[in-house]
C-alpha atoms as a PDB file:
ATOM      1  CA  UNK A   1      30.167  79.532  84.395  1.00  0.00           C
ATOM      2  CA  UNK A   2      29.613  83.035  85.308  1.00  0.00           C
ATOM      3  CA  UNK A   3      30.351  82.794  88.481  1.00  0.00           C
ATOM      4  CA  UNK A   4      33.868  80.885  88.069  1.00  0.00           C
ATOM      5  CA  UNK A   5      34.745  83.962  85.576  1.00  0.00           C
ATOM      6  CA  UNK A   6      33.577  86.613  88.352  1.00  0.00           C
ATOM      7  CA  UNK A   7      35.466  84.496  90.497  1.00  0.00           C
ATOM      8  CA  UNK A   8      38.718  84.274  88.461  1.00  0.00           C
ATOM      9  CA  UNK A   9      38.288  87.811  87.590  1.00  0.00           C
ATOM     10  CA  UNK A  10      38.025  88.793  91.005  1.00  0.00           C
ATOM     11  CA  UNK A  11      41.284  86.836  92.484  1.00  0.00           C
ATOM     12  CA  UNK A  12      43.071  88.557  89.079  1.00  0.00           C
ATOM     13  CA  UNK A  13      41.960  91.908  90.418  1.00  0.00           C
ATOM     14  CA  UNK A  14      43.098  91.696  94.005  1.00  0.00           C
ATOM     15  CA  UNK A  15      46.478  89.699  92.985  1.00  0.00           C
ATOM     16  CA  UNK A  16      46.337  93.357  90.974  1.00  0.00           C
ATOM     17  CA  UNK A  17      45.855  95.232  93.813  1.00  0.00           C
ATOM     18  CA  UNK A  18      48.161  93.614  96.035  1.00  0.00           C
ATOM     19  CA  UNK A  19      51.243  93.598  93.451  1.00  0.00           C
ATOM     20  CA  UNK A  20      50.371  97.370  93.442  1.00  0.00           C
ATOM     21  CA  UNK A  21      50.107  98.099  97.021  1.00  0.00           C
ATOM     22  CA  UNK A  22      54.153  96.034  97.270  1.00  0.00           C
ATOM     23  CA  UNK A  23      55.175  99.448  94.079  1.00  0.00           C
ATOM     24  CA  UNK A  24      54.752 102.368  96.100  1.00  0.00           C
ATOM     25  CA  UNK A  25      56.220 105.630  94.505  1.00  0.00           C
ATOM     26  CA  UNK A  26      58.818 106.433  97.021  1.00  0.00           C
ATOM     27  CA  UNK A  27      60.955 109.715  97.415  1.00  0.00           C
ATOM     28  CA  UNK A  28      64.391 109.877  95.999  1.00  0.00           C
ATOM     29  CA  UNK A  29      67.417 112.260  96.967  1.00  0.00           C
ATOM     30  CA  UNK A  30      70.356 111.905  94.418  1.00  0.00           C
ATOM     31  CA  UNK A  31      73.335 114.094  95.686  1.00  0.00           C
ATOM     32  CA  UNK A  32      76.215 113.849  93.383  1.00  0.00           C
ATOM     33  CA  UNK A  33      79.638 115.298  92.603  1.00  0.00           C
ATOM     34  CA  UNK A  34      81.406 115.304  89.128  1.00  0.00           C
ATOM     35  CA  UNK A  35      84.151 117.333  86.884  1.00  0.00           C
ATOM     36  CA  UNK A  36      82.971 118.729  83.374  1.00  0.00           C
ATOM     37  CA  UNK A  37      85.427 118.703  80.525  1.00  0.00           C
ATOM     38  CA  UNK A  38      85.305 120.776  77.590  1.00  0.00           C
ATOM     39  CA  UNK A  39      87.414 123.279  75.297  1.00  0.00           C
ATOM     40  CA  UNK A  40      87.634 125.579  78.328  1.00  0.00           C
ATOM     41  CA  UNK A  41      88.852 123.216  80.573  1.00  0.00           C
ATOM     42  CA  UNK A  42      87.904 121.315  83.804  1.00  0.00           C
ATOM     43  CA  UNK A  43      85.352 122.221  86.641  1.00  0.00           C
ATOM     44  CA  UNK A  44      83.847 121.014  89.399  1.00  0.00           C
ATOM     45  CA  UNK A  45      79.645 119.784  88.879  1.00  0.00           C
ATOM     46  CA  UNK A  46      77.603 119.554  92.379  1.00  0.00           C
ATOM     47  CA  UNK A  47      74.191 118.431  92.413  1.00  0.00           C
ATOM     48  CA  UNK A  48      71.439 116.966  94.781  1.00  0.00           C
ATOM     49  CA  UNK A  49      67.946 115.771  92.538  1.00  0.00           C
ATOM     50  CA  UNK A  50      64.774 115.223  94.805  1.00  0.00           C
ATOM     51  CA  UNK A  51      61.850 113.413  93.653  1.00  0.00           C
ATOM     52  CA  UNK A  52      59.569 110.617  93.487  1.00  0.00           C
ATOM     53  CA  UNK A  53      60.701 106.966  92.008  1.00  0.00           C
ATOM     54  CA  UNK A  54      57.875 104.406  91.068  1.00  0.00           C
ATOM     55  CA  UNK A  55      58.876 100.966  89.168  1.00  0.00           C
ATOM     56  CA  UNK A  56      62.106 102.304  86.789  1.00  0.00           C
ATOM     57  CA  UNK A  57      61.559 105.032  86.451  1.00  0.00           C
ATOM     58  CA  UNK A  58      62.332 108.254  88.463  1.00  0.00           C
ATOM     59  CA  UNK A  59      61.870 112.669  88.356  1.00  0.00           C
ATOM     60  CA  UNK A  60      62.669 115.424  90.341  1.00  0.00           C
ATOM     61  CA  UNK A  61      64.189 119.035  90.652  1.00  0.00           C
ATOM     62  CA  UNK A  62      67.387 119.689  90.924  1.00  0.00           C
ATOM     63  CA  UNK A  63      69.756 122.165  91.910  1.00  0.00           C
ATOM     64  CA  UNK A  64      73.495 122.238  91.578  1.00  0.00           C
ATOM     65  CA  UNK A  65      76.974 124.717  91.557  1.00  0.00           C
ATOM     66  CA  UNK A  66      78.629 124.165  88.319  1.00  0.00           C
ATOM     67  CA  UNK A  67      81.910 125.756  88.163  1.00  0.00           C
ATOM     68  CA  UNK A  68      83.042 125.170  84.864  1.00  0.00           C
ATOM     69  CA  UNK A  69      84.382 128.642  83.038  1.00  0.00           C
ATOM     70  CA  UNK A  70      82.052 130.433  84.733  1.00  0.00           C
ATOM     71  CA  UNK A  71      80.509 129.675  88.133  1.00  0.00           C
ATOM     72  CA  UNK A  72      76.406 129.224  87.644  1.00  0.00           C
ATOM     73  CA  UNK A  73      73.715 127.533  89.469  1.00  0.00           C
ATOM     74  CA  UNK A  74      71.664 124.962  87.288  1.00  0.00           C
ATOM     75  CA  UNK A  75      67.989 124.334  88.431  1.00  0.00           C
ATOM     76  CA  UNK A  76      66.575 121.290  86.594  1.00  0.00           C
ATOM     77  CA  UNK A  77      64.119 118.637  86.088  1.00  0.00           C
ATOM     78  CA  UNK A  78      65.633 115.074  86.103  1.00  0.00           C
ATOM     79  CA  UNK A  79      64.021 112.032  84.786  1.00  0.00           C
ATOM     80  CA  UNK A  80      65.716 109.090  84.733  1.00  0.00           C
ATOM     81  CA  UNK A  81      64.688 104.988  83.401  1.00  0.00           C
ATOM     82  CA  UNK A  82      66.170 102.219  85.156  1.00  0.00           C
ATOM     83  CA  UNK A  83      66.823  99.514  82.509  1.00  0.00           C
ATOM     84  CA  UNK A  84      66.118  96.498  84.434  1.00  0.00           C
ATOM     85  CA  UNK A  85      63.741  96.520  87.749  1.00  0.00           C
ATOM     86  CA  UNK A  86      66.182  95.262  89.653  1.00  0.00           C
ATOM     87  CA  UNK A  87      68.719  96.937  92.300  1.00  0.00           C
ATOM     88  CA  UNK A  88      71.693  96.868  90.122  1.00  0.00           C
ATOM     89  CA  UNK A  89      71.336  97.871  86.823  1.00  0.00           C
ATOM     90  CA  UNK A  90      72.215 100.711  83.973  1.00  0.00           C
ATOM     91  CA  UNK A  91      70.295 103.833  83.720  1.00  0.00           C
ATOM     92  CA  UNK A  92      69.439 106.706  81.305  1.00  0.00           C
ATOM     93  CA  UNK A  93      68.662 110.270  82.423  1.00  0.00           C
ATOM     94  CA  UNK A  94      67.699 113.196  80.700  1.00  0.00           C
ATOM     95  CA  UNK A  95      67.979 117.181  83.386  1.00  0.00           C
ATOM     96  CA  UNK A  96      66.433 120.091  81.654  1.00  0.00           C
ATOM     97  CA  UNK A  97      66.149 123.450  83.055  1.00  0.00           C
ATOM     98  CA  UNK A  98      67.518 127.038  83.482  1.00  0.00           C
ATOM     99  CA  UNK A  99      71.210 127.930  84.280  1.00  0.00           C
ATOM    100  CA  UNK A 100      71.560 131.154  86.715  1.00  0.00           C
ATOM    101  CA  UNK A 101      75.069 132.925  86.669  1.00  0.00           C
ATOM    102  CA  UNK A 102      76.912 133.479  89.694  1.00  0.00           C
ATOM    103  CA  UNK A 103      79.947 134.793  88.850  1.00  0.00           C
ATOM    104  CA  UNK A 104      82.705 136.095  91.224  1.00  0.00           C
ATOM    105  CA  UNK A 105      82.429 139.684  91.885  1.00  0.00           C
ATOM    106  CA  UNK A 106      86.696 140.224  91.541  1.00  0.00           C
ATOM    107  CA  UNK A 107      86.180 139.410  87.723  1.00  0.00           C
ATOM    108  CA  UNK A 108      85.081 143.303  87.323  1.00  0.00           C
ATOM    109  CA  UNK A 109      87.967 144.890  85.506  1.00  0.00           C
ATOM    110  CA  UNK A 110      87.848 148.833  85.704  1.00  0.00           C
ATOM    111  CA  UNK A 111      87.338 149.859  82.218  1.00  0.00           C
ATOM    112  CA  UNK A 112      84.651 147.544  81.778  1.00  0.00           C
ATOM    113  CA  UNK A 113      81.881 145.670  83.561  1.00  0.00           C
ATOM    114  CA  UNK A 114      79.639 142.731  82.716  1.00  0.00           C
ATOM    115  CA  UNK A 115      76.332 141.578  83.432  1.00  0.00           C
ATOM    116  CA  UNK A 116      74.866 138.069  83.207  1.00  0.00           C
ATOM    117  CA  UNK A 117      71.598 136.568  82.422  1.00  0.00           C
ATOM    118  CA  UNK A 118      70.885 132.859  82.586  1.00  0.00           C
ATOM    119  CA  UNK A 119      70.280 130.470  79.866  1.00  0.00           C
ATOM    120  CA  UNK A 120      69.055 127.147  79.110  1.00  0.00           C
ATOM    121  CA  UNK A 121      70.607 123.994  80.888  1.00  0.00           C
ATOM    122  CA  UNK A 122      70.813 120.472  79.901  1.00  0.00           C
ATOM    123  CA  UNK A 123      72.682 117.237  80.499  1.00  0.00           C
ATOM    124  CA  UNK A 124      71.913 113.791  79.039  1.00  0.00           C
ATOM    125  CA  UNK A 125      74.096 110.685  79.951  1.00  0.00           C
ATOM    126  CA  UNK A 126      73.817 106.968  80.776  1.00  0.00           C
ATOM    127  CA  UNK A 127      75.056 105.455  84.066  1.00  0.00           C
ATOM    128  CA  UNK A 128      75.195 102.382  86.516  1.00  0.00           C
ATOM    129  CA  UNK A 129      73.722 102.267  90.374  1.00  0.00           C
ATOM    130  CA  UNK A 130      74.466  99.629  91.952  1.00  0.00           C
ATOM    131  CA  UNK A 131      73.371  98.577  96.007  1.00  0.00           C
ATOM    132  CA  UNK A 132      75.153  99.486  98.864  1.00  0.00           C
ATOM    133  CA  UNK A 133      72.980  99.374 101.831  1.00  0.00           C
ATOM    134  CA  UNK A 134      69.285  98.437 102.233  1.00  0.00           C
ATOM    135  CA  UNK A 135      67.993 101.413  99.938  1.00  0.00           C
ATOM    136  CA  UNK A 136      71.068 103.138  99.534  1.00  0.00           C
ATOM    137  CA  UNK A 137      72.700 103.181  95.985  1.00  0.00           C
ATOM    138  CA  UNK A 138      75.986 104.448  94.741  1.00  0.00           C
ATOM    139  CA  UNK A 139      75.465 106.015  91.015  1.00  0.00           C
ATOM    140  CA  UNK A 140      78.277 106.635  88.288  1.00  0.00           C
ATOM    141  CA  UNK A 141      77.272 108.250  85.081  1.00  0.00           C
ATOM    142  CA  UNK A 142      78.799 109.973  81.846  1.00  0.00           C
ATOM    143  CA  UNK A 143      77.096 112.666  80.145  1.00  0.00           C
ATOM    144  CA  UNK A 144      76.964 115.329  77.499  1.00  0.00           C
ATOM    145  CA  UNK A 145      76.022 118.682  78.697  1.00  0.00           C
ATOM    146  CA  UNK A 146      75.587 122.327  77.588  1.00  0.00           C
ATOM    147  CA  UNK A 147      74.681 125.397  80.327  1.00  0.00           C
ATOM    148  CA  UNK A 148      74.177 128.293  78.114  1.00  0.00           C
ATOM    149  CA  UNK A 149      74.858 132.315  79.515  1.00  0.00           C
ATOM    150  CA  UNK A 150      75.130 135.931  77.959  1.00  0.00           C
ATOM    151  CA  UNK A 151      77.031 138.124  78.760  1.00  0.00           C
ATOM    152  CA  UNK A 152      76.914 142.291  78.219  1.00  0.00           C
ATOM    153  CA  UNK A 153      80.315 143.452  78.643  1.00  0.00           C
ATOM    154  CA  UNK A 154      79.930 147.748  78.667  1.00  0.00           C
ATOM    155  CA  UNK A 155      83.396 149.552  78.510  1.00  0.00           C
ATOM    156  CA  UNK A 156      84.058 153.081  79.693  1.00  0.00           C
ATOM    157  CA  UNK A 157      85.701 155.366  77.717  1.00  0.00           C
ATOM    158  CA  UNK A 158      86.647 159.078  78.995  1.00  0.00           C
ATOM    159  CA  UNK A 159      87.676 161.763  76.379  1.00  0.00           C
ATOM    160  CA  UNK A 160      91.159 162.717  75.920  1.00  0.00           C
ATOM    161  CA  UNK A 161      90.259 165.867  74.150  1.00  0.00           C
ATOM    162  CA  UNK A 162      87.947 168.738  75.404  1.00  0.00           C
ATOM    163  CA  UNK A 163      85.242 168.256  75.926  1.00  0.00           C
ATOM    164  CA  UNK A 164      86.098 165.691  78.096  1.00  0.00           C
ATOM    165  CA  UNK A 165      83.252 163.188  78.092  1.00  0.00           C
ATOM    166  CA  UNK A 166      82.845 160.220  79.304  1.00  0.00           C
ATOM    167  CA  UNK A 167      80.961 157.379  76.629  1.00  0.00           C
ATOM    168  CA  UNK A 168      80.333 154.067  76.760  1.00  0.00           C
ATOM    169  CA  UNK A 169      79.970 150.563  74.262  1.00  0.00           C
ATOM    170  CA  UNK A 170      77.769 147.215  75.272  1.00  0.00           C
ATOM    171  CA  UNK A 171      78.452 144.400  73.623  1.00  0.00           C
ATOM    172  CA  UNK A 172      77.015 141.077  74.130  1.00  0.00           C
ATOM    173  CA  UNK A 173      78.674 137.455  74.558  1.00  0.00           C
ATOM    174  CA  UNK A 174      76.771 134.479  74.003  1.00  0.00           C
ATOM    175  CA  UNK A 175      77.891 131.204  75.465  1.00  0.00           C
ATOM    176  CA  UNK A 176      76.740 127.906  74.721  1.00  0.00           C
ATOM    177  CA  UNK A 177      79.665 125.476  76.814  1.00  0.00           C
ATOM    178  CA  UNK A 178      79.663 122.119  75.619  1.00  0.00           C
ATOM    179  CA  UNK A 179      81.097 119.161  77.745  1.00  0.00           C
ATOM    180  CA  UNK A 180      81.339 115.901  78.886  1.00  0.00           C
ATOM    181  CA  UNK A 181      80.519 115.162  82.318  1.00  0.00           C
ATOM    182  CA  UNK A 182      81.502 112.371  85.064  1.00  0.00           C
ATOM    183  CA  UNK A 183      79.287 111.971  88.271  1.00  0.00           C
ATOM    184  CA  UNK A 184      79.320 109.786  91.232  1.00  0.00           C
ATOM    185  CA  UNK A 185      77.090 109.824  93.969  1.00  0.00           C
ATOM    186  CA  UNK A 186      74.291 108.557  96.429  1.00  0.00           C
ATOM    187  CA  UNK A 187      70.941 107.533  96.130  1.00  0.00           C
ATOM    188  CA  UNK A 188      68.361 107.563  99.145  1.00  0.00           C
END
């Protein structure tokens, strides 16, 4: 009887094995291009994620341009959860991360000039990939997003009267930009 359990046991644990060796983690590159909406407007969102993927679910950094109201460079962690384990199904994902300013240097005015730090960065959203080719995917997704900045805006002022000195006033802007956010794009 012992033996027929050991034996059972066994053939469980290299069925176990096997089904293990067929669920690799894999990488993943997710390159995508979107528009984020908000009270400011439109803007362009450009992103590639690269990671690992095992079973559903999926992480990775990521790096982007966002140019809505001000141009900034999101670096992020993605995690995502396939719904179903199958090639075509929804999706969830979660980014988290920093957002670094780049803004244009022809924004200086002369009476004042600004500096930028970066802030936090996130974007969560549900989406669809669906097949295209062996293991290439096509991914749409909406999400809510917020990229976060401050700015320090100091403006020079020179004396009219004698003596004629020159002064100036920092103040500081902070930014919290709320959106929505559409994506399409490849997965590798």
């Amino acid at each position: 009887m012992k033996r027929i359990l050991f034996s059972i046991s066994f053939c469980f644990l290299l069925q176990l094995i096997g089904e293990g060796q067929k669920l690799k983690p894999r990488f993943i590159s997710i390159n995508q291009v979107g528009v984020a909406s908000g009270a400011t407007g439109d803007g362009l969102q450009m992103q590639t994620v690269n990671g690992i993927n095992y079973k559903t679910l999926s992480a990775g950094l990521g790096v982007g341009l966002d140019y809505y109201c001000e141009r900034t460079i999101p670096i992020f962690i993605d995690v995502r959860k396939n719904i179903f384990s199958k090639e075509n199904t929804p999706f969830i994902y979660a980014d988290f991360g920093t957002n670094v300013p780049w803004v244009k240097e022809n924004k200086e005015q002369t009476w004042y000039t600004s500096d930028y730090d970066k802030g936090k960065y996130y974007d969560v959203g549900l989406g669809y990939k669906l097949l295209l080719y062996k293991k290439i995917s096509v991914n749409m997704s909406v999400g809510y997003s917020q990229k976060q900045l401050q700015e320090t805006r100091t403006t020079h002022f020179i004396n009219d009267f004698p003596p004629y000195t020159r002064s100036s006033n920092p103040e500081t802007y902070d930014y919290a930009l709320r959106r929505f956010s559409f994506k399409v794009g490849l997965i590798f």
